[in-house]
PDB file of N, CA and C in Angstrom:
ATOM      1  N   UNK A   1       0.841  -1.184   0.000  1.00  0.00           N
ATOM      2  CA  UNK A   1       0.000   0.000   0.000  1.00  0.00           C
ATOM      3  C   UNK A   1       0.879   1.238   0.000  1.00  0.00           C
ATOM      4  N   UNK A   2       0.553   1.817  -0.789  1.00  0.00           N
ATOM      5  CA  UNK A   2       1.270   3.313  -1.216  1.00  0.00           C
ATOM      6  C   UNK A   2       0.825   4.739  -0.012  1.00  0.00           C
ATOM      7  N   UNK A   3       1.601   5.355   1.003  1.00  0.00           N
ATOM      8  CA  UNK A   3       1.053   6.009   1.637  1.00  0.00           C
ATOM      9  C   UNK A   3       2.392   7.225   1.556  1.00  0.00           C
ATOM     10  N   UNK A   4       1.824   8.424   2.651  1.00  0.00           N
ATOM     11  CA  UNK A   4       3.581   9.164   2.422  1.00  0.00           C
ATOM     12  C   UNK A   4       3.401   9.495   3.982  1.00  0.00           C
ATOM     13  N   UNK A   5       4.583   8.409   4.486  1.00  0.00           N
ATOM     14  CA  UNK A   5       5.015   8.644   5.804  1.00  0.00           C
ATOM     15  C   UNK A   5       5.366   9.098   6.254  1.00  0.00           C
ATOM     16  N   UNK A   6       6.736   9.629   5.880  1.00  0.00           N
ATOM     17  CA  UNK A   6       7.490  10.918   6.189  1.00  0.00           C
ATOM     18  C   UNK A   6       7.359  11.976   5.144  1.00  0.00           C
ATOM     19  N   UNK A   7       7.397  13.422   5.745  1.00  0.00           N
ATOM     20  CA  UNK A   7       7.213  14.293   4.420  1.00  0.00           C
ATOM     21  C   UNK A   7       8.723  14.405   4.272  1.00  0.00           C
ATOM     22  N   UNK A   8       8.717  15.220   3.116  1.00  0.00           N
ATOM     23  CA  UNK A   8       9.823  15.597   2.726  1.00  0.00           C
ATOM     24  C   UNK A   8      10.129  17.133   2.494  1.00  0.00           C
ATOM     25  N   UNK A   9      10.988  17.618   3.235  1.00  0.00           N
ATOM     26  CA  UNK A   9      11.823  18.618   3.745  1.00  0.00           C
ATOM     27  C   UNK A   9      12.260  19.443   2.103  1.00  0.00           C
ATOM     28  N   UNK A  10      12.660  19.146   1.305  1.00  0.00           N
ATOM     29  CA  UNK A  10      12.870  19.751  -0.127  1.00  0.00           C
ATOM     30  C   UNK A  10      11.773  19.771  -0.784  1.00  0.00           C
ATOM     31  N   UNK A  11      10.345  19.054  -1.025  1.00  0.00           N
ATOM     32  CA  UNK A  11       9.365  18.986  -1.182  1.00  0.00           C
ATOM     33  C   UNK A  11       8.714  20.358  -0.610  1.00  0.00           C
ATOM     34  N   UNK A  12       9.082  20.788   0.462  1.00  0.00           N
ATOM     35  CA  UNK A  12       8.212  21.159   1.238  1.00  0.00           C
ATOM     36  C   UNK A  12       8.774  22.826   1.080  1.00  0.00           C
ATOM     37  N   UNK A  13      10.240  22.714   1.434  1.00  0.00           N
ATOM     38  CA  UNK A  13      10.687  24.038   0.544  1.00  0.00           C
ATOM     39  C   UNK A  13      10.670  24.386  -0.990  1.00  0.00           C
ATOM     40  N   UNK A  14      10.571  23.398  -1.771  1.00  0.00           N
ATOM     41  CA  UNK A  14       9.923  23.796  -3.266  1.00  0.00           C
ATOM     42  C   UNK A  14       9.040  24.796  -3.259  1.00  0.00           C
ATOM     43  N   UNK A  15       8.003  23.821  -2.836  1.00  0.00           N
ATOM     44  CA  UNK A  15       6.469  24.678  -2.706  1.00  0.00           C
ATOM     45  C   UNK A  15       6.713  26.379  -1.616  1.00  0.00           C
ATOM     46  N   UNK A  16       7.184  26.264  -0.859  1.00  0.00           N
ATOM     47  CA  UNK A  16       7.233  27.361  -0.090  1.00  0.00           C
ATOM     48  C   UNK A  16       8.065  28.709  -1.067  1.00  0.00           C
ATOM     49  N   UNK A  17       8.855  27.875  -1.781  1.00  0.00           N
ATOM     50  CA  UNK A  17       9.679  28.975  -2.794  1.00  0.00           C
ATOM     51  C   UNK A  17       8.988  29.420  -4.033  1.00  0.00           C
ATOM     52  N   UNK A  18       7.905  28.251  -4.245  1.00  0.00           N
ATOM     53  CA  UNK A  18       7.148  28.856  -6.366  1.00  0.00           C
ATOM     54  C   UNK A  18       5.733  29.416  -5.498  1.00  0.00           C
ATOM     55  N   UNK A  19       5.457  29.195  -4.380  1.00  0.00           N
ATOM     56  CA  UNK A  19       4.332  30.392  -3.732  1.00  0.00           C
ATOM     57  C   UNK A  19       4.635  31.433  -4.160  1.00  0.00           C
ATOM     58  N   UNK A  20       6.041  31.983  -4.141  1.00  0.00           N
ATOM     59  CA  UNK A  20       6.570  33.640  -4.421  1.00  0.00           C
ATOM     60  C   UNK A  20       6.954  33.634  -5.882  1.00  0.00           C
ATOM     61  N   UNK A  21       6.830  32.365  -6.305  1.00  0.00           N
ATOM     62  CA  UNK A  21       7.243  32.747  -8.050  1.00  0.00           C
ATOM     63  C   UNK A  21       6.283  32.052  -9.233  1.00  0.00           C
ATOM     64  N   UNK A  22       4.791  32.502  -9.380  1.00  0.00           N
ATOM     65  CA  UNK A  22       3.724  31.599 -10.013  1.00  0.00           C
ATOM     66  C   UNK A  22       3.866  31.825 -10.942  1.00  0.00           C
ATOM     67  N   UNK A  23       4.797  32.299 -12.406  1.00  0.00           N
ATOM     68  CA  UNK A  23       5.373  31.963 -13.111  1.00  0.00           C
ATOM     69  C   UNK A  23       6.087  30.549 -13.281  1.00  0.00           C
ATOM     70  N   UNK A  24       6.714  30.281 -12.160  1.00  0.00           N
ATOM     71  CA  UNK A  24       7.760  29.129 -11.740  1.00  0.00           C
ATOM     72  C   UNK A  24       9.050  29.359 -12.036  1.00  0.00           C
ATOM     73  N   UNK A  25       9.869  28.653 -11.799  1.00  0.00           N
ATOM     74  CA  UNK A  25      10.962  28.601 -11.910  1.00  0.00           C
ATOM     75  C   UNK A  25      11.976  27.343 -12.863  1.00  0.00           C
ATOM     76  N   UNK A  26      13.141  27.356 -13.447  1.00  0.00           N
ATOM     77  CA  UNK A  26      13.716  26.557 -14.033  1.00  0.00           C
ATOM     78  C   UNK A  26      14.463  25.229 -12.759  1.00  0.00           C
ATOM     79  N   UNK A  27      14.394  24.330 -13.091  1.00  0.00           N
ATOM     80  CA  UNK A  27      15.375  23.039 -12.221  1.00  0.00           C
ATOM     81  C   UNK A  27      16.247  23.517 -11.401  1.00  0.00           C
ATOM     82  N   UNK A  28      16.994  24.198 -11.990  1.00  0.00           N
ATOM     83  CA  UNK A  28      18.890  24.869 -11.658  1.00  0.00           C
ATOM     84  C   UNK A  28      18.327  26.203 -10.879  1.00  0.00           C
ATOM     85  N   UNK A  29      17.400  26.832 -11.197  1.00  0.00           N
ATOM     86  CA  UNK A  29      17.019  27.996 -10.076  1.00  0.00           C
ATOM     87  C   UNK A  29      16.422  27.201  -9.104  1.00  0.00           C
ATOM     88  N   UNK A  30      15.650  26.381  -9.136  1.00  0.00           N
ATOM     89  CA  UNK A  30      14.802  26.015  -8.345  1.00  0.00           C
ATOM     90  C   UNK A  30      15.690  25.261  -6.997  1.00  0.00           C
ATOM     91  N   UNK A  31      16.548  24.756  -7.272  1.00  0.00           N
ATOM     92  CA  UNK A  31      17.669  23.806  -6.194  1.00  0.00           C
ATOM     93  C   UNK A  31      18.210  24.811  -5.621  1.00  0.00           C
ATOM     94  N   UNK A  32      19.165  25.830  -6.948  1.00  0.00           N
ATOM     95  CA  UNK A  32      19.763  26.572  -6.056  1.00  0.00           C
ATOM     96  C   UNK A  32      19.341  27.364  -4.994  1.00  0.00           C
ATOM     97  N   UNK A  33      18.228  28.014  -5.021  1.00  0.00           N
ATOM     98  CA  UNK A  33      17.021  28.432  -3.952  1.00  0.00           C
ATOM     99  C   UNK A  33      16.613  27.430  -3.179  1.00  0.00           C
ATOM    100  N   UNK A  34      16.633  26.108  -2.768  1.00  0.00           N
ATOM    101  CA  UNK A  34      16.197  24.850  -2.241  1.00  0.00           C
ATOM    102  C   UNK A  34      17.633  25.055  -0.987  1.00  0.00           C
ATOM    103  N   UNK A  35      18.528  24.926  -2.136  1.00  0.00           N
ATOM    104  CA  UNK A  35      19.990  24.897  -1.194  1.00  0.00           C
ATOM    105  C   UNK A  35      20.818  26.164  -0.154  1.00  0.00           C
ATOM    106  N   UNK A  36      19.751  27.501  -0.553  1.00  0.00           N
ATOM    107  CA  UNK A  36      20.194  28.366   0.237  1.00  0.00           C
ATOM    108  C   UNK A  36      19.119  28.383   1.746  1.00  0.00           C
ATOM    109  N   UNK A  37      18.005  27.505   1.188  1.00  0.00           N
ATOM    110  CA  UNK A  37      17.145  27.561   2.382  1.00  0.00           C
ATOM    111  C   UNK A  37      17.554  26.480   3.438  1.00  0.00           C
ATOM    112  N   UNK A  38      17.452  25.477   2.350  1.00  0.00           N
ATOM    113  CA  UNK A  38      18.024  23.942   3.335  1.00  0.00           C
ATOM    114  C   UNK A  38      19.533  23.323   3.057  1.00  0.00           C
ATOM    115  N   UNK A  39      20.474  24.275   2.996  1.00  0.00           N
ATOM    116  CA  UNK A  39      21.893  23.674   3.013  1.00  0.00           C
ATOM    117  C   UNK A  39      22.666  22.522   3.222  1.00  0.00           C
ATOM    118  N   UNK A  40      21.874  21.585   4.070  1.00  0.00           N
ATOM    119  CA  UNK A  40      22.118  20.542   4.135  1.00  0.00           C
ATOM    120  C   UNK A  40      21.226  19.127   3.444  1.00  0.00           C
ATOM    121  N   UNK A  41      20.481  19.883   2.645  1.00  0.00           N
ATOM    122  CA  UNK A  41      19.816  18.573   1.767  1.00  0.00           C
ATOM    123  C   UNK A  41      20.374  19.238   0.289  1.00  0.00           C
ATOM    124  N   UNK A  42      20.357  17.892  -0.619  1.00  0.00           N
ATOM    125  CA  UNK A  42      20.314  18.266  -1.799  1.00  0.00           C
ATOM    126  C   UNK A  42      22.231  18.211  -2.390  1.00  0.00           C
ATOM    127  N   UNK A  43      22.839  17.793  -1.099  1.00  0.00           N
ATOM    128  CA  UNK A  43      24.229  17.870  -1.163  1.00  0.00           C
ATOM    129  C   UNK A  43      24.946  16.760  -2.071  1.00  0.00           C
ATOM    130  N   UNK A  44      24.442  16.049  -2.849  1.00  0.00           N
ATOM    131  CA  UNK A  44      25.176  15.243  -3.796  1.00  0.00           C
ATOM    132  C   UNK A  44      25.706  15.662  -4.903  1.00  0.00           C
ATOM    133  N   UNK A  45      26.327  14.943  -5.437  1.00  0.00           N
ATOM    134  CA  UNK A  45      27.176  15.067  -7.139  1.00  0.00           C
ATOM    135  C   UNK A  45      26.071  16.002  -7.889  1.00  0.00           C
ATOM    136  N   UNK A  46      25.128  15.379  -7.928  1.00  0.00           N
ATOM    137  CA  UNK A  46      24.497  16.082  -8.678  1.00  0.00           C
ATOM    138  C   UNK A  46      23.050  16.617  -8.628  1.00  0.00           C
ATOM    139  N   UNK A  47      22.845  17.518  -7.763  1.00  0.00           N
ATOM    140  CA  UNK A  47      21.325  18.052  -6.959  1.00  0.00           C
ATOM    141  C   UNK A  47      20.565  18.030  -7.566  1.00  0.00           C
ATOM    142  N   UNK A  48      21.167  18.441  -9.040  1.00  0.00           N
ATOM    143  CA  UNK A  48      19.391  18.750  -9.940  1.00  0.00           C
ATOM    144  C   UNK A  48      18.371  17.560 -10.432  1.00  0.00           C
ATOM    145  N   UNK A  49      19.258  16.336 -10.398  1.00  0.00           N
ATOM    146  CA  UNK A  49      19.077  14.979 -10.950  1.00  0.00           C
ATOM    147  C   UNK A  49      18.542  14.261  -9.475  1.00  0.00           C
ATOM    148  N   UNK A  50      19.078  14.693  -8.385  1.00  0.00           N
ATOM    149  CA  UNK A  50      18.461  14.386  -6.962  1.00  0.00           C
ATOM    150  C   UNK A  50      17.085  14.880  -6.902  1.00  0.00           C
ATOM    151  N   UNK A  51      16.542  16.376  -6.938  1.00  0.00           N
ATOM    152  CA  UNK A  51      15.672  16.933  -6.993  1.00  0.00           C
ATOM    153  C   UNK A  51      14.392  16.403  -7.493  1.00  0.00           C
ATOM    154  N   UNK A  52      15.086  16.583  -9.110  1.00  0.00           N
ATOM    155  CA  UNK A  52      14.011  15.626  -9.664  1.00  0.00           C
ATOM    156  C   UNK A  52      13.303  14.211  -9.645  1.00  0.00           C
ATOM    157  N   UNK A  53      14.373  13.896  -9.029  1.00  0.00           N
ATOM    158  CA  UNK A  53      14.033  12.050  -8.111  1.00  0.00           C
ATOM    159  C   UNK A  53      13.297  12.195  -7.114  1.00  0.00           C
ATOM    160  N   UNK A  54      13.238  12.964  -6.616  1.00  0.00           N
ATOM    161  CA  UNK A  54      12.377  13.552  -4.921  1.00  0.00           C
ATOM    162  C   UNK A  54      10.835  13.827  -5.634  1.00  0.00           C
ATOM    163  N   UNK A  55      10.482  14.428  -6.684  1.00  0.00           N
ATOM    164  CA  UNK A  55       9.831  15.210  -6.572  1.00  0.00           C
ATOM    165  C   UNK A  55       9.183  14.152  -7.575  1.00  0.00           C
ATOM    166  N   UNK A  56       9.195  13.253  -8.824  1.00  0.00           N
ATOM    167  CA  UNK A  56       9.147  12.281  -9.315  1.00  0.00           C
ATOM    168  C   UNK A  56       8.574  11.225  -8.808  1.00  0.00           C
ATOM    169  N   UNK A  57       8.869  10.406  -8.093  1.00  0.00           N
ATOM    170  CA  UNK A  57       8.043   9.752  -6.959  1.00  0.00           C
ATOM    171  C   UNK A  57       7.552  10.064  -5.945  1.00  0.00           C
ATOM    172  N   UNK A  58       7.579  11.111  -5.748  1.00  0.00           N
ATOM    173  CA  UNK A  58       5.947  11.662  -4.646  1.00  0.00           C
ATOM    174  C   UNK A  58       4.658  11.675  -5.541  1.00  0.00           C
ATOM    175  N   UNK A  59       5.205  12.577  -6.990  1.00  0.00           N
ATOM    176  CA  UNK A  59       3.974  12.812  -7.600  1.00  0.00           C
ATOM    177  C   UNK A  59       3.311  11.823  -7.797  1.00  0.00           C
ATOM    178  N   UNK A  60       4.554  10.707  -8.533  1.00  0.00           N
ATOM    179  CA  UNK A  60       4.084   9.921  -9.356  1.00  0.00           C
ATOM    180  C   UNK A  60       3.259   8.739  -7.989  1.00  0.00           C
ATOM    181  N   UNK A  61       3.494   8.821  -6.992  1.00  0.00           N
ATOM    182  CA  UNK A  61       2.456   8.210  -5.946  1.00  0.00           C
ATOM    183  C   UNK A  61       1.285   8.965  -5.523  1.00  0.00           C
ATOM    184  N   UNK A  62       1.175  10.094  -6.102  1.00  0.00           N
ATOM    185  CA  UNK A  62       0.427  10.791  -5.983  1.00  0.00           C
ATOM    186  C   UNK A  62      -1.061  10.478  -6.960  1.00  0.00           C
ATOM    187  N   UNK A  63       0.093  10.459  -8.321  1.00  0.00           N
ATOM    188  CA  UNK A  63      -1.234   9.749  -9.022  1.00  0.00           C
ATOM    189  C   UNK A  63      -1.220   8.532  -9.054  1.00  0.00           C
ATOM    190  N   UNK A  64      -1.164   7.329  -8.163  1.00  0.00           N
ATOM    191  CA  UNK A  64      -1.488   5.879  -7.850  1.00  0.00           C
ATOM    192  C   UNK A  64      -2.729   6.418  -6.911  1.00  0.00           C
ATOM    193  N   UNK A  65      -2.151   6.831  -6.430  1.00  0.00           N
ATOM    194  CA  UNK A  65      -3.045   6.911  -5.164  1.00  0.00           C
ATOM    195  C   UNK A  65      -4.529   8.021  -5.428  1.00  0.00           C
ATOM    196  N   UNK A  66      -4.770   8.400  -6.868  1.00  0.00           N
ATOM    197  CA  UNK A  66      -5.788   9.196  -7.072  1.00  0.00           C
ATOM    198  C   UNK A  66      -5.608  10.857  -6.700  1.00  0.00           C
ATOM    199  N   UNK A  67      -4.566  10.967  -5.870  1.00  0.00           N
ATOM    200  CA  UNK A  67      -4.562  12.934  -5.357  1.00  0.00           C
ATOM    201  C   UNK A  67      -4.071  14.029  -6.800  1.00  0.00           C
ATOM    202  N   UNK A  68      -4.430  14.924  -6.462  1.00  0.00           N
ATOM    203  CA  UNK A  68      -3.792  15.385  -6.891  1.00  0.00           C
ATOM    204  C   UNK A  68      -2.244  15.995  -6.594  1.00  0.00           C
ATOM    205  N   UNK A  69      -1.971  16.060  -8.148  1.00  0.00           N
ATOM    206  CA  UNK A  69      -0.010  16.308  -8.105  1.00  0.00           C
ATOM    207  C   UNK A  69      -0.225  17.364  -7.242  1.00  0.00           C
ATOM    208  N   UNK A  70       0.880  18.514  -7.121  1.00  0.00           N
ATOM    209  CA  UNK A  70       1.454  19.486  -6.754  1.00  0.00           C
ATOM    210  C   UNK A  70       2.167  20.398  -7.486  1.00  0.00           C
ATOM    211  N   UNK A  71       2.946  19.689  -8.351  1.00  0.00           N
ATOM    212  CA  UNK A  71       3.634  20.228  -9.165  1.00  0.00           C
ATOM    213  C   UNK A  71       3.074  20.207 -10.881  1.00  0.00           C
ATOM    214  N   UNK A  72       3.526  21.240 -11.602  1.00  0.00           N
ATOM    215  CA  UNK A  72       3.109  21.473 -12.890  1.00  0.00           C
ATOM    216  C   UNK A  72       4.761  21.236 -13.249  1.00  0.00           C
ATOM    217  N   UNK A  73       5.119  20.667 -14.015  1.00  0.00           N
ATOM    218  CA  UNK A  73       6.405  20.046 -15.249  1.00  0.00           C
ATOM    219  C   UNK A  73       6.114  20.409 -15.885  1.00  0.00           C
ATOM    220  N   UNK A  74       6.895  21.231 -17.012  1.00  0.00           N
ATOM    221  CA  UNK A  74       6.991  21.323 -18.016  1.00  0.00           C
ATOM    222  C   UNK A  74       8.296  21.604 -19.153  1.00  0.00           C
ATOM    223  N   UNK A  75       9.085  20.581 -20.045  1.00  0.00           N
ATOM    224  CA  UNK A  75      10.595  20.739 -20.056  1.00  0.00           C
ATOM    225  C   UNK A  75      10.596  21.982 -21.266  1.00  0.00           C
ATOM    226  N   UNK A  76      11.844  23.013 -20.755  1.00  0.00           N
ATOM    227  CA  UNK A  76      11.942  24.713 -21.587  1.00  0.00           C
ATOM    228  C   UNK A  76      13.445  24.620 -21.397  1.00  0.00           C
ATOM    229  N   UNK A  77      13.747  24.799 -22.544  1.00  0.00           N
ATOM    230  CA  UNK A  77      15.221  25.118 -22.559  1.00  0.00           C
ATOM    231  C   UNK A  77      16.091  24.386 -22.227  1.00  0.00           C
ATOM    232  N   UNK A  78      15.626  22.586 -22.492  1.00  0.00           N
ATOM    233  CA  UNK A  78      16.345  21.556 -21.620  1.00  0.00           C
ATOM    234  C   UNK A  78      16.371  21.751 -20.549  1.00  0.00           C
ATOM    235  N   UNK A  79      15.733  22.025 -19.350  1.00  0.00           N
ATOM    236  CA  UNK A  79      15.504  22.102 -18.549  1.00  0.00           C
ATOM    237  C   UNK A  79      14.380  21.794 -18.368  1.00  0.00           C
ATOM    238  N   UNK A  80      14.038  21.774 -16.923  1.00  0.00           N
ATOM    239  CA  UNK A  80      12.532  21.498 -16.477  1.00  0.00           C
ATOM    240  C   UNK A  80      11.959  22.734 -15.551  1.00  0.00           C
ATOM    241  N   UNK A  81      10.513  23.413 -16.194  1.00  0.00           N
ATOM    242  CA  UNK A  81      10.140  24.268 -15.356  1.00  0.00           C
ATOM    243  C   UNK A  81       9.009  23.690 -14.021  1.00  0.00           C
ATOM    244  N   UNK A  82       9.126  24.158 -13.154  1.00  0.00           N
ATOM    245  CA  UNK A  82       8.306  23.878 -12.182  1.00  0.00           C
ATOM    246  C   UNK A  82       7.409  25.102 -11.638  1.00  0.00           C
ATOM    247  N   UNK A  83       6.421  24.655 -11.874  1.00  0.00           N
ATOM    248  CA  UNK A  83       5.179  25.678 -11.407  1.00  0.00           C
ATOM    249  C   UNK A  83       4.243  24.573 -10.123  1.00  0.00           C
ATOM    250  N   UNK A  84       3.648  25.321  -9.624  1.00  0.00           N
ATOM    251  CA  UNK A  84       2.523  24.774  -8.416  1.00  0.00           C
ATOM    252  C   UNK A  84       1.130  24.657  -9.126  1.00  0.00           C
ATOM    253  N   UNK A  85       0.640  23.611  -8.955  1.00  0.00           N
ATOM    254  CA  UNK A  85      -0.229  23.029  -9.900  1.00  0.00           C
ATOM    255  C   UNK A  85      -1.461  24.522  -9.041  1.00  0.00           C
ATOM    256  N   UNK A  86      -2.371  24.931 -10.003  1.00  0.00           N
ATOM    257  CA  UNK A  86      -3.202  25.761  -9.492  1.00  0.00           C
ATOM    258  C   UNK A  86      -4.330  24.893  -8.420  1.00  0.00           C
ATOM    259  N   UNK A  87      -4.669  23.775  -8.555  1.00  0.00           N
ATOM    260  CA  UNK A  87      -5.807  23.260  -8.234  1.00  0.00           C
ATOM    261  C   UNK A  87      -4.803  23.099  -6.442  1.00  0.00           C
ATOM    262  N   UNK A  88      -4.183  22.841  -5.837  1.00  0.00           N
ATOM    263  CA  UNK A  88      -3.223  22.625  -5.086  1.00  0.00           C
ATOM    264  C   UNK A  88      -2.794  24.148  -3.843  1.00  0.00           C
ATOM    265  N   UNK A  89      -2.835  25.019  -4.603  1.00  0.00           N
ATOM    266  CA  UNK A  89      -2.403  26.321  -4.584  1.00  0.00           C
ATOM    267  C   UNK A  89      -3.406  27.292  -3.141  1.00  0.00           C
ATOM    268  N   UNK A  90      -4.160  26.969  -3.157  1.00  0.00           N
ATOM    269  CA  UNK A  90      -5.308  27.216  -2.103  1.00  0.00           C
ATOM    270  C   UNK A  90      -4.599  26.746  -0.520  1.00  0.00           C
TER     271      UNK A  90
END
């Protein structure tokens, strides 16, 4: 059974950071703003590829489990933009 036990701390500062930017933001902005808030997560070889693993399987249990996402994806400039899904946003 698919549930979310522990939250997640970068998850949680995402959202607290594209509240102030509903445009959204690119991958590489989005960490680096992740990493000035929470300095100690996100510290591997390669954060942006971490990030997106974090945020990837929440959603994607998100839609097993019927909820709605959180996040709006969309890839710009080889990159990935992240917006806060509107329905969520409330």
């Amino acid at each position: 059974m698919y549930s979310f036990s522990k939250p997640s701390v970068v998850e949680d500062t995402a959202i607290e950071i594209l509240k102030n930017h509903p445009d959204g933001l690119l991958s590489n902005e989005l960490v680096e703003k992740i990493k000035e808030k929470q300095p100690t997560k996100l510290t591997g070889v390669n954060p942006i590829k971490s990030f997106y693993s974090i945020i990837y399987r929440r959603e994607r249990k998100r839609e097993i489990l019927k909820i709605p996402t959180l996040f709006v994806i969309a890839p710009q400039n080889r990159k990935l933009l992240y917006k806060l899904n509107e329905e969520q946003k409330s």
